[in-house]
PDB file of N, CA and C in Angstrom:
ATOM      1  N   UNK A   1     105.576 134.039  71.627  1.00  0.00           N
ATOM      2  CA  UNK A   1     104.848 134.127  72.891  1.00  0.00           C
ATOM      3  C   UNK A   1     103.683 133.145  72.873  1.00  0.00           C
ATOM      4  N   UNK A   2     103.359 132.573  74.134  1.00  0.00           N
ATOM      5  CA  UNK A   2     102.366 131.632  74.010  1.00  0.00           C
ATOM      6  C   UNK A   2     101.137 132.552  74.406  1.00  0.00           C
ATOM      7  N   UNK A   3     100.015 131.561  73.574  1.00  0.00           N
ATOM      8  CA  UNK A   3      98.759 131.969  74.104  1.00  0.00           C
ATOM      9  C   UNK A   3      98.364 131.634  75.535  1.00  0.00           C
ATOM     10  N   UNK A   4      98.232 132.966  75.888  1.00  0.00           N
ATOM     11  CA  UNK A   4      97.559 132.775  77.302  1.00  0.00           C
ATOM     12  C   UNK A   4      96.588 132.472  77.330  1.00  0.00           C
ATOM     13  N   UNK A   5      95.390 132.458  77.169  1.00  0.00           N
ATOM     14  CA  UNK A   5      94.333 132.311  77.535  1.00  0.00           C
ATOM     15  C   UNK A   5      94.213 130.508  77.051  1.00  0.00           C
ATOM     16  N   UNK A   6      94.753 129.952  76.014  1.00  0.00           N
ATOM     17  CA  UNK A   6      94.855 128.643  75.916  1.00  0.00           C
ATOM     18  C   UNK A   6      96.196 127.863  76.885  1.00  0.00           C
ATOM     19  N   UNK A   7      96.699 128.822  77.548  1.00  0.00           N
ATOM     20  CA  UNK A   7      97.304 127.702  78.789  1.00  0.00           C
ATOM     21  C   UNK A   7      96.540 127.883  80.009  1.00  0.00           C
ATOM     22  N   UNK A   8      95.974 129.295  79.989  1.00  0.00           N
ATOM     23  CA  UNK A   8      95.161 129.091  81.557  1.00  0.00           C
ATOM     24  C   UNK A   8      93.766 128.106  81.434  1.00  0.00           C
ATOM     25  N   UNK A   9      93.284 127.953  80.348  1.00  0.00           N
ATOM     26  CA  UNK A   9      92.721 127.070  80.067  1.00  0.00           C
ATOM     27  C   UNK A   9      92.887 125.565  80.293  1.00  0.00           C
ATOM     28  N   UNK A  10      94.415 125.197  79.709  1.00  0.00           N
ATOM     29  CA  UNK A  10      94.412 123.887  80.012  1.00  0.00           C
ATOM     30  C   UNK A  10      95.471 123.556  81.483  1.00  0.00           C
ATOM     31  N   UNK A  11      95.352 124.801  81.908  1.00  0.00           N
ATOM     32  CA  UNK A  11      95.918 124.966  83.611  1.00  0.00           C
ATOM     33  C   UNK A  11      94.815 124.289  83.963  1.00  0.00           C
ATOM     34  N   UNK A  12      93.485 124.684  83.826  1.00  0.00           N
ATOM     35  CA  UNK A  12      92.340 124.633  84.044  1.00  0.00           C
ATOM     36  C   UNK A  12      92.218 122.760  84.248  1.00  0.00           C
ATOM     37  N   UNK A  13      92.169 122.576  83.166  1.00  0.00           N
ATOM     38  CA  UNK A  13      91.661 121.040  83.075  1.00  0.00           C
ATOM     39  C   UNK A  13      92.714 120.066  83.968  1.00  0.00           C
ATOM     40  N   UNK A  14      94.296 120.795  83.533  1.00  0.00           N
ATOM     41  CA  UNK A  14      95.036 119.834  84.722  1.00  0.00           C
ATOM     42  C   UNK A  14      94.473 120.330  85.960  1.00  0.00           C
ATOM     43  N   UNK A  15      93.968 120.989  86.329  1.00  0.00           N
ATOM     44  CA  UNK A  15      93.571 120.791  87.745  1.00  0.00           C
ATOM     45  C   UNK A  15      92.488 120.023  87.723  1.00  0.00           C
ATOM     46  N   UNK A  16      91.307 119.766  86.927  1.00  0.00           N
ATOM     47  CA  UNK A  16      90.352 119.297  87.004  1.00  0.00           C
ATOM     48  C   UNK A  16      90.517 117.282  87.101  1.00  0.00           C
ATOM     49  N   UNK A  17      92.385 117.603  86.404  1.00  0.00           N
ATOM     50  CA  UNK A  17      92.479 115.901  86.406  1.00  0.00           C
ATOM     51  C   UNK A  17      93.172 115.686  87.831  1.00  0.00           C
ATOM     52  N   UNK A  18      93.873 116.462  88.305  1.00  0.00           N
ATOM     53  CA  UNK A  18      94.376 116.023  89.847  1.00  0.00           C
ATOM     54  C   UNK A  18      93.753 116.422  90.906  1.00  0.00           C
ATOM     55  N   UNK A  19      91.951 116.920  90.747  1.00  0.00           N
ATOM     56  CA  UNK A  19      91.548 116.493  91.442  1.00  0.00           C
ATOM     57  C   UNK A  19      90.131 115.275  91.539  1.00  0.00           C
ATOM     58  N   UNK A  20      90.552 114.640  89.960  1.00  0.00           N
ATOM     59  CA  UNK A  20      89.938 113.476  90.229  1.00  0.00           C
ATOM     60  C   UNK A  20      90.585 112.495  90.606  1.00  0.00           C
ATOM     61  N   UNK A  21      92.332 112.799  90.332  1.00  0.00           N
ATOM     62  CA  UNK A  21      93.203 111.760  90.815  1.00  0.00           C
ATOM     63  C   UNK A  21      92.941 111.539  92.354  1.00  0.00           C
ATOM     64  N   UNK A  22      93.056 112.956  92.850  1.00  0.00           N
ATOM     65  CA  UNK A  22      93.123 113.012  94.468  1.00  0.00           C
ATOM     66  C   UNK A  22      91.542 112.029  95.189  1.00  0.00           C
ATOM     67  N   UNK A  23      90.661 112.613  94.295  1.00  0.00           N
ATOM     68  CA  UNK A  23      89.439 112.147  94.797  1.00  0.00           C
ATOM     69  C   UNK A  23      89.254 110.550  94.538  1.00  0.00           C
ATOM     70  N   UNK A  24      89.899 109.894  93.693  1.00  0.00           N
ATOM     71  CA  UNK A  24      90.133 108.636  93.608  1.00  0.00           C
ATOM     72  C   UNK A  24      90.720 108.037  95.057  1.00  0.00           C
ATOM     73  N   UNK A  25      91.541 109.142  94.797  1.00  0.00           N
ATOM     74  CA  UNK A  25      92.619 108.461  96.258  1.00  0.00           C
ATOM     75  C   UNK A  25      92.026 108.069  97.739  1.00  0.00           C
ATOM     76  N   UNK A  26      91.446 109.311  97.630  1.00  0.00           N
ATOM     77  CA  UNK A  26      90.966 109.250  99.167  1.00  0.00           C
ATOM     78  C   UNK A  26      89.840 108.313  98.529  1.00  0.00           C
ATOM     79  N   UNK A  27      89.138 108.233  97.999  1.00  0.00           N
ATOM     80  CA  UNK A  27      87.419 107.198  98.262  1.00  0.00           C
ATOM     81  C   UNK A  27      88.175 105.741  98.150  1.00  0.00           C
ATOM     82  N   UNK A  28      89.218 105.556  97.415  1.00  0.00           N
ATOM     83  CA  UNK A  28      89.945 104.084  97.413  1.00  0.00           C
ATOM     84  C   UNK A  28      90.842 103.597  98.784  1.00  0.00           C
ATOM     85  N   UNK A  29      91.063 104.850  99.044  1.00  0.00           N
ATOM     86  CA  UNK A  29      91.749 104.671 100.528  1.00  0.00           C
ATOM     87  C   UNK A  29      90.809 104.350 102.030  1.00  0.00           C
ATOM     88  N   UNK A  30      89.719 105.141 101.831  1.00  0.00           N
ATOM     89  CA  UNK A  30      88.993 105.407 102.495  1.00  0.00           C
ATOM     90  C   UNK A  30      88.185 103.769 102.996  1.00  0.00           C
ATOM     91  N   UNK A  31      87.867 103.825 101.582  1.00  0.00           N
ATOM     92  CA  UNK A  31      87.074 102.209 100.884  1.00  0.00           C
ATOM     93  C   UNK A  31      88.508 100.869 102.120  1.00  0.00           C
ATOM     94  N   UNK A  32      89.500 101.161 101.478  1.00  0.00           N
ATOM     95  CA  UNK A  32      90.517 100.094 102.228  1.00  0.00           C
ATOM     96  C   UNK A  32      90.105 100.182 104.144  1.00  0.00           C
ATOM     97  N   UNK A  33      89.914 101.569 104.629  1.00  0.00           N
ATOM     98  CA  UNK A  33      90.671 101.209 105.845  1.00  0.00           C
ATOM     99  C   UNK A  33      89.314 101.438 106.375  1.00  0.00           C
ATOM    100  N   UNK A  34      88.482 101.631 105.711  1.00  0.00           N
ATOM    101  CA  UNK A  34      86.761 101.126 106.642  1.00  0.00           C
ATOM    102  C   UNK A  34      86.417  99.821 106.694  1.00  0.00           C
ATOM    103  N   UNK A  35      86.693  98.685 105.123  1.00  0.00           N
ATOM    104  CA  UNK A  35      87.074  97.714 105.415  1.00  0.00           C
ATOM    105  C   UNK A  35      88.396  96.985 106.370  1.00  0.00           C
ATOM    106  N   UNK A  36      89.133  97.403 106.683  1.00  0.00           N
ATOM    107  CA  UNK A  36      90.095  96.552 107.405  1.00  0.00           C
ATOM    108  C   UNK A  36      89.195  96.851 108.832  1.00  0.00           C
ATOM    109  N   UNK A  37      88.895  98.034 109.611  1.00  0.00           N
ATOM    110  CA  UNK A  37      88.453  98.213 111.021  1.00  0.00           C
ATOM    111  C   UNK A  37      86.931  97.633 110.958  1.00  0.00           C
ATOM    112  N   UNK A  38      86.301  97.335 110.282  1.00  0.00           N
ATOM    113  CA  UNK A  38      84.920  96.759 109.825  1.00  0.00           C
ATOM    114  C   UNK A  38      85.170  95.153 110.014  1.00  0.00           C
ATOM    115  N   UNK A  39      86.136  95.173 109.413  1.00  0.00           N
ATOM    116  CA  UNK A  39      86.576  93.193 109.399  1.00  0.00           C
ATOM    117  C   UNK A  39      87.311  93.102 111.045  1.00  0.00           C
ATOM    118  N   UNK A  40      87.871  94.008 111.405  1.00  0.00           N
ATOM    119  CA  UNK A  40      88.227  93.725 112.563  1.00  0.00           C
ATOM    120  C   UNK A  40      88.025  93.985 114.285  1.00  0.00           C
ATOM    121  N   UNK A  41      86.798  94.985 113.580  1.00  0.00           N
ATOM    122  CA  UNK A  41      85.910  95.467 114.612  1.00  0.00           C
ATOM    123  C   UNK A  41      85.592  94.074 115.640  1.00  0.00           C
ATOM    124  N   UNK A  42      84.867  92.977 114.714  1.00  0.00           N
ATOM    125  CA  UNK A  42      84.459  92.023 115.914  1.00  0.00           C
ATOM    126  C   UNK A  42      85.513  91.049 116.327  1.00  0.00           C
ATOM    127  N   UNK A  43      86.426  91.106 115.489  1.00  0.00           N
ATOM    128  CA  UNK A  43      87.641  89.834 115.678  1.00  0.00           C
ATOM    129  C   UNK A  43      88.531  90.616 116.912  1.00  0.00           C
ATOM    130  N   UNK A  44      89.001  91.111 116.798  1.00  0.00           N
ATOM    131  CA  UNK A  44      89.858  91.612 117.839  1.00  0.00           C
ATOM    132  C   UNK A  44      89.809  92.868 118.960  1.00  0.00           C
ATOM    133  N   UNK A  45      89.323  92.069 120.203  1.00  0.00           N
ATOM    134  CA  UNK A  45      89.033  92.812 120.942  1.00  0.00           C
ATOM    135  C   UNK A  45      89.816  93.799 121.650  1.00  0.00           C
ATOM    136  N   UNK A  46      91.299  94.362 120.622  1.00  0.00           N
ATOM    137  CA  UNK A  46      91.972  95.047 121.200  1.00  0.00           C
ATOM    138  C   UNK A  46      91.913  96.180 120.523  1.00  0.00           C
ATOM    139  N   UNK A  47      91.155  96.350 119.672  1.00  0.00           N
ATOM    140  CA  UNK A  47      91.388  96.847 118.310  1.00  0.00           C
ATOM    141  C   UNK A  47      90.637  98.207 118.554  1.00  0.00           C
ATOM    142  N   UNK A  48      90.011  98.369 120.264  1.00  0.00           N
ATOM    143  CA  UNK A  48      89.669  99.671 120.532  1.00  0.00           C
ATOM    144  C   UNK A  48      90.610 100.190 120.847  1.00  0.00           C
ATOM    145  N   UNK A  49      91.529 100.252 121.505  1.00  0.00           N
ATOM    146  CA  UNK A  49      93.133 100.827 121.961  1.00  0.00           C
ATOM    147  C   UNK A  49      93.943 101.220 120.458  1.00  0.00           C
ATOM    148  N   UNK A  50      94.079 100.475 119.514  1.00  0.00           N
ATOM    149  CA  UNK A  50      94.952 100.913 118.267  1.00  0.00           C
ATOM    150  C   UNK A  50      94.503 101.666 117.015  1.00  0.00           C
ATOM    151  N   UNK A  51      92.858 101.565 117.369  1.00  0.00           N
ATOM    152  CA  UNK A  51      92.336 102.251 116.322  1.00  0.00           C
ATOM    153  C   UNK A  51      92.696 103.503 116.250  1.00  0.00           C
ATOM    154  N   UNK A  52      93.220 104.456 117.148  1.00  0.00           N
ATOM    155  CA  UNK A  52      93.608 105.640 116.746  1.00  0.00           C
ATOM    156  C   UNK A  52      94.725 105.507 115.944  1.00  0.00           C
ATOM    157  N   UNK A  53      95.656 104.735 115.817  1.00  0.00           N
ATOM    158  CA  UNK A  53      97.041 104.849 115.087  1.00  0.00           C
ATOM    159  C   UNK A  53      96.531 104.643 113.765  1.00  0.00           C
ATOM    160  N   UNK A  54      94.872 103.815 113.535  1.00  0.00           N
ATOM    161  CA  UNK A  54      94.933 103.455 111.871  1.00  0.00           C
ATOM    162  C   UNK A  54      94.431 105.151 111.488  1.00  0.00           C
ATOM    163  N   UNK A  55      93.575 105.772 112.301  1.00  0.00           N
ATOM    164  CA  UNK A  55      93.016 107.104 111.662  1.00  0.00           C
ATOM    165  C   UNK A  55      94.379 108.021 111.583  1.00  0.00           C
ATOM    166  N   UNK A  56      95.570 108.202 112.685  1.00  0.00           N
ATOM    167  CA  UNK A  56      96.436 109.148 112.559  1.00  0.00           C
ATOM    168  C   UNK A  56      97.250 108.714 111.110  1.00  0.00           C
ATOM    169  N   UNK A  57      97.463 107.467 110.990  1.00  0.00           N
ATOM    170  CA  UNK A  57      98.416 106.705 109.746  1.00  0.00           C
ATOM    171  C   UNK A  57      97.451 107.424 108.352  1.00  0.00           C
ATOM    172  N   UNK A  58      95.635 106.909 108.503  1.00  0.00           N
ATOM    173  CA  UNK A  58      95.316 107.476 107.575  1.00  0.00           C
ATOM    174  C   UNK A  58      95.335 109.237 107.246  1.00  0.00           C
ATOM    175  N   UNK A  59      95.078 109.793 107.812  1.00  0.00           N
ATOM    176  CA  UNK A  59      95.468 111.306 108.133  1.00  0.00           C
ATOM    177  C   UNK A  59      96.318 111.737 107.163  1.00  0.00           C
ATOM    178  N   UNK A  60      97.310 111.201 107.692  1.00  0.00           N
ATOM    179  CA  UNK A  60      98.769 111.719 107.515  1.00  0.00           C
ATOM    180  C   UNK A  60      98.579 111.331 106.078  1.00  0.00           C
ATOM    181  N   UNK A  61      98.212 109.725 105.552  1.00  0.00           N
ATOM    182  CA  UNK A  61      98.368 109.079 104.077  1.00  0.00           C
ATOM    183  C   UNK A  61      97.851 110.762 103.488  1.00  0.00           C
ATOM    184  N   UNK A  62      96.815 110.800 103.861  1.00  0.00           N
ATOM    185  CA  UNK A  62      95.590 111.546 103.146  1.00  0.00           C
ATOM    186  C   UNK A  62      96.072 112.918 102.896  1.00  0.00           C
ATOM    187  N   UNK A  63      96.751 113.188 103.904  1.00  0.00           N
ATOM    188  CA  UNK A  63      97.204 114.641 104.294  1.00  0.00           C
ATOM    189  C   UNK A  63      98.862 114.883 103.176  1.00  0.00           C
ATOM    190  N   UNK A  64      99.673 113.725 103.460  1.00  0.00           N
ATOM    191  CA  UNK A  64     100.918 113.637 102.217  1.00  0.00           C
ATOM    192  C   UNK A  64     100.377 113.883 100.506  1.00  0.00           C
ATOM    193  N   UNK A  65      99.474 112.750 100.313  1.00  0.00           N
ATOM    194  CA  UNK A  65      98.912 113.155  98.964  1.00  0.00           C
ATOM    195  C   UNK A  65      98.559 114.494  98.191  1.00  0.00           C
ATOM    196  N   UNK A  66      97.790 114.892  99.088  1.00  0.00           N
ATOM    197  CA  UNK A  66      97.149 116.195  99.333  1.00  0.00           C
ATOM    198  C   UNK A  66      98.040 117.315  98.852  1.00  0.00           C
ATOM    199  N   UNK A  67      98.889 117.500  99.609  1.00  0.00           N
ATOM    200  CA  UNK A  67      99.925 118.332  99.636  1.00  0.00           C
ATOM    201  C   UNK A  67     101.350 117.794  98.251  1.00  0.00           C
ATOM    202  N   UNK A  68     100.727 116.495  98.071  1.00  0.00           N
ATOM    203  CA  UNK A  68     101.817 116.411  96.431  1.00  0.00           C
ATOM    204  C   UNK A  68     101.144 116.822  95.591  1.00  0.00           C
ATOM    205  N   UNK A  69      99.659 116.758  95.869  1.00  0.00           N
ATOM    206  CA  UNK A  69      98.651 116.781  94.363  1.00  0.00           C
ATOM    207  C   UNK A  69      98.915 118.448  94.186  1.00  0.00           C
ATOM    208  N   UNK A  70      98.953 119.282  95.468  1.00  0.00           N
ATOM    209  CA  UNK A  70      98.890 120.978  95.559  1.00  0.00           C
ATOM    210  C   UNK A  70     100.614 121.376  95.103  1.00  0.00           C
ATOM    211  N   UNK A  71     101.385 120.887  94.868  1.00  0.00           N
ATOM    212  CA  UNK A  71     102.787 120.572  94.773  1.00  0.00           C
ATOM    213  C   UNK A  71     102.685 120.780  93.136  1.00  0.00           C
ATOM    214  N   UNK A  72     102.099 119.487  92.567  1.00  0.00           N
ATOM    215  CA  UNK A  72     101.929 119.401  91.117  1.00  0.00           C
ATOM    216  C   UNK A  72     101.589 120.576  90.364  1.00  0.00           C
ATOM    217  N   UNK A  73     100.355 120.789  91.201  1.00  0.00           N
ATOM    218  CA  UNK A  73      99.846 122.046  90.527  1.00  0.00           C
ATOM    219  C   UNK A  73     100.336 123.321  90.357  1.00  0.00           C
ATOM    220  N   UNK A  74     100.855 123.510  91.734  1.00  0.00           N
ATOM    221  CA  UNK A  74     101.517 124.838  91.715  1.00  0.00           C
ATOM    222  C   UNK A  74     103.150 124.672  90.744  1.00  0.00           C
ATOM    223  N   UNK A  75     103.826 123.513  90.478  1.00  0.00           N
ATOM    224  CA  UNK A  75     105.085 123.260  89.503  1.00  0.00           C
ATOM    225  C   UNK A  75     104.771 123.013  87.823  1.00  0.00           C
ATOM    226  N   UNK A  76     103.083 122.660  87.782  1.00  0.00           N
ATOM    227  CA  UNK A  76     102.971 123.158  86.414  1.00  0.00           C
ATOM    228  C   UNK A  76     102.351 124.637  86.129  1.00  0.00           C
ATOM    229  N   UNK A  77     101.984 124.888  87.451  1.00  0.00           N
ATOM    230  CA  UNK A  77     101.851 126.170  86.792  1.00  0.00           C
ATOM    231  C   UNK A  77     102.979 127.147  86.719  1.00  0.00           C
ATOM    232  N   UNK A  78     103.878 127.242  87.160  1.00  0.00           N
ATOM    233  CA  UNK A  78     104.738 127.823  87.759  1.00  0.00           C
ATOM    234  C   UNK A  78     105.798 127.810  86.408  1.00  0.00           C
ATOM    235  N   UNK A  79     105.653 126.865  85.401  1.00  0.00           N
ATOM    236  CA  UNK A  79     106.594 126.356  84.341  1.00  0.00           C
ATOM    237  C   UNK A  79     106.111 126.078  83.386  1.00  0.00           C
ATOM    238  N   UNK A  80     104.533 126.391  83.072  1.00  0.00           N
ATOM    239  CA  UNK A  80     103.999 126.112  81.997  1.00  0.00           C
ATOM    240  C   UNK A  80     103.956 126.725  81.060  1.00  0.00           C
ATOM    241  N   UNK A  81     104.634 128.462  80.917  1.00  0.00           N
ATOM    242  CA  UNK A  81     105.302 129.191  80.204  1.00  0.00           C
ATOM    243  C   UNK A  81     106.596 129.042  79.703  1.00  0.00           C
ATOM    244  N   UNK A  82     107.613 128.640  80.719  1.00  0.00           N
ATOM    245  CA  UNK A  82     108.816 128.522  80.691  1.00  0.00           C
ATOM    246  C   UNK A  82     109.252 127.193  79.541  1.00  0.00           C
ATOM    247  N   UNK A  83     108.472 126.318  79.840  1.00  0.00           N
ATOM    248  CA  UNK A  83     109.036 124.971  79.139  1.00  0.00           C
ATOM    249  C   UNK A  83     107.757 124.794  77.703  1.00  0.00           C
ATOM    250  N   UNK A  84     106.952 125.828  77.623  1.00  0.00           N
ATOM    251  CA  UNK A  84     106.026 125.746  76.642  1.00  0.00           C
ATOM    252  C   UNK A  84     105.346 123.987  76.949  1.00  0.00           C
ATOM    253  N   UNK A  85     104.396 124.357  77.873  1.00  0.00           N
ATOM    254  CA  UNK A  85     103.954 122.976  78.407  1.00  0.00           C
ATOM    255  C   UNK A  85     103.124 122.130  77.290  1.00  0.00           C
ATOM    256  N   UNK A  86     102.011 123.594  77.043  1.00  0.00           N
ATOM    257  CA  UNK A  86     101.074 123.077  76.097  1.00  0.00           C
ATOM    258  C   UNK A  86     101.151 123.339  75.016  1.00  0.00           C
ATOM    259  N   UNK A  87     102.271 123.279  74.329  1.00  0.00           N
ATOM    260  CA  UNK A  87     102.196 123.368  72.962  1.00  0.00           C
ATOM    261  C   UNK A  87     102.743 122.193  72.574  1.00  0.00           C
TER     262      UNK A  87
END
């Protein structure tokens, strides 16, 4: 039998790493598409009409990740007995 309290433990820390992964994601993502509407704020004067498609596109980016990173977590936890994760 595995030790419990040393897998909920390092349940623990994998979460602590996917959500620095996640938090990478979004500030690197974030970082990209403030620069692209920033650079194109003054160049293209159409770019008030389409800017909603870059926030719904980002959304969604933001919103897919999100929901893989909560995916991960819940499939190692879910099997981290079964397959003796941490040993």
């Amino acid at each position: 039998m595995a030790d419990e309290a040393l897998y909920h433990n390092k349940l623990k820390q994998d979460a602590g790493v996917i959500m620095l992964v996640l938090g990478l994601l979004y500030f690197s993502e974030t970082y990209i598409v403030y620069n692209i509407l920033s650079t194109l704020w003054g160049e293209v004067p159409e770019l008030g009409r389409i800017w909603p498609i870059y926030i719904v596109f980002y959304l969604l980016l933001i919103g897919i990740e999100t929901i893989g990173c909560i995916r991960v977590y819940n499939s190692i936890k879910e099997h981290m007995f079964d397959f003796e994760y941490y040993d």
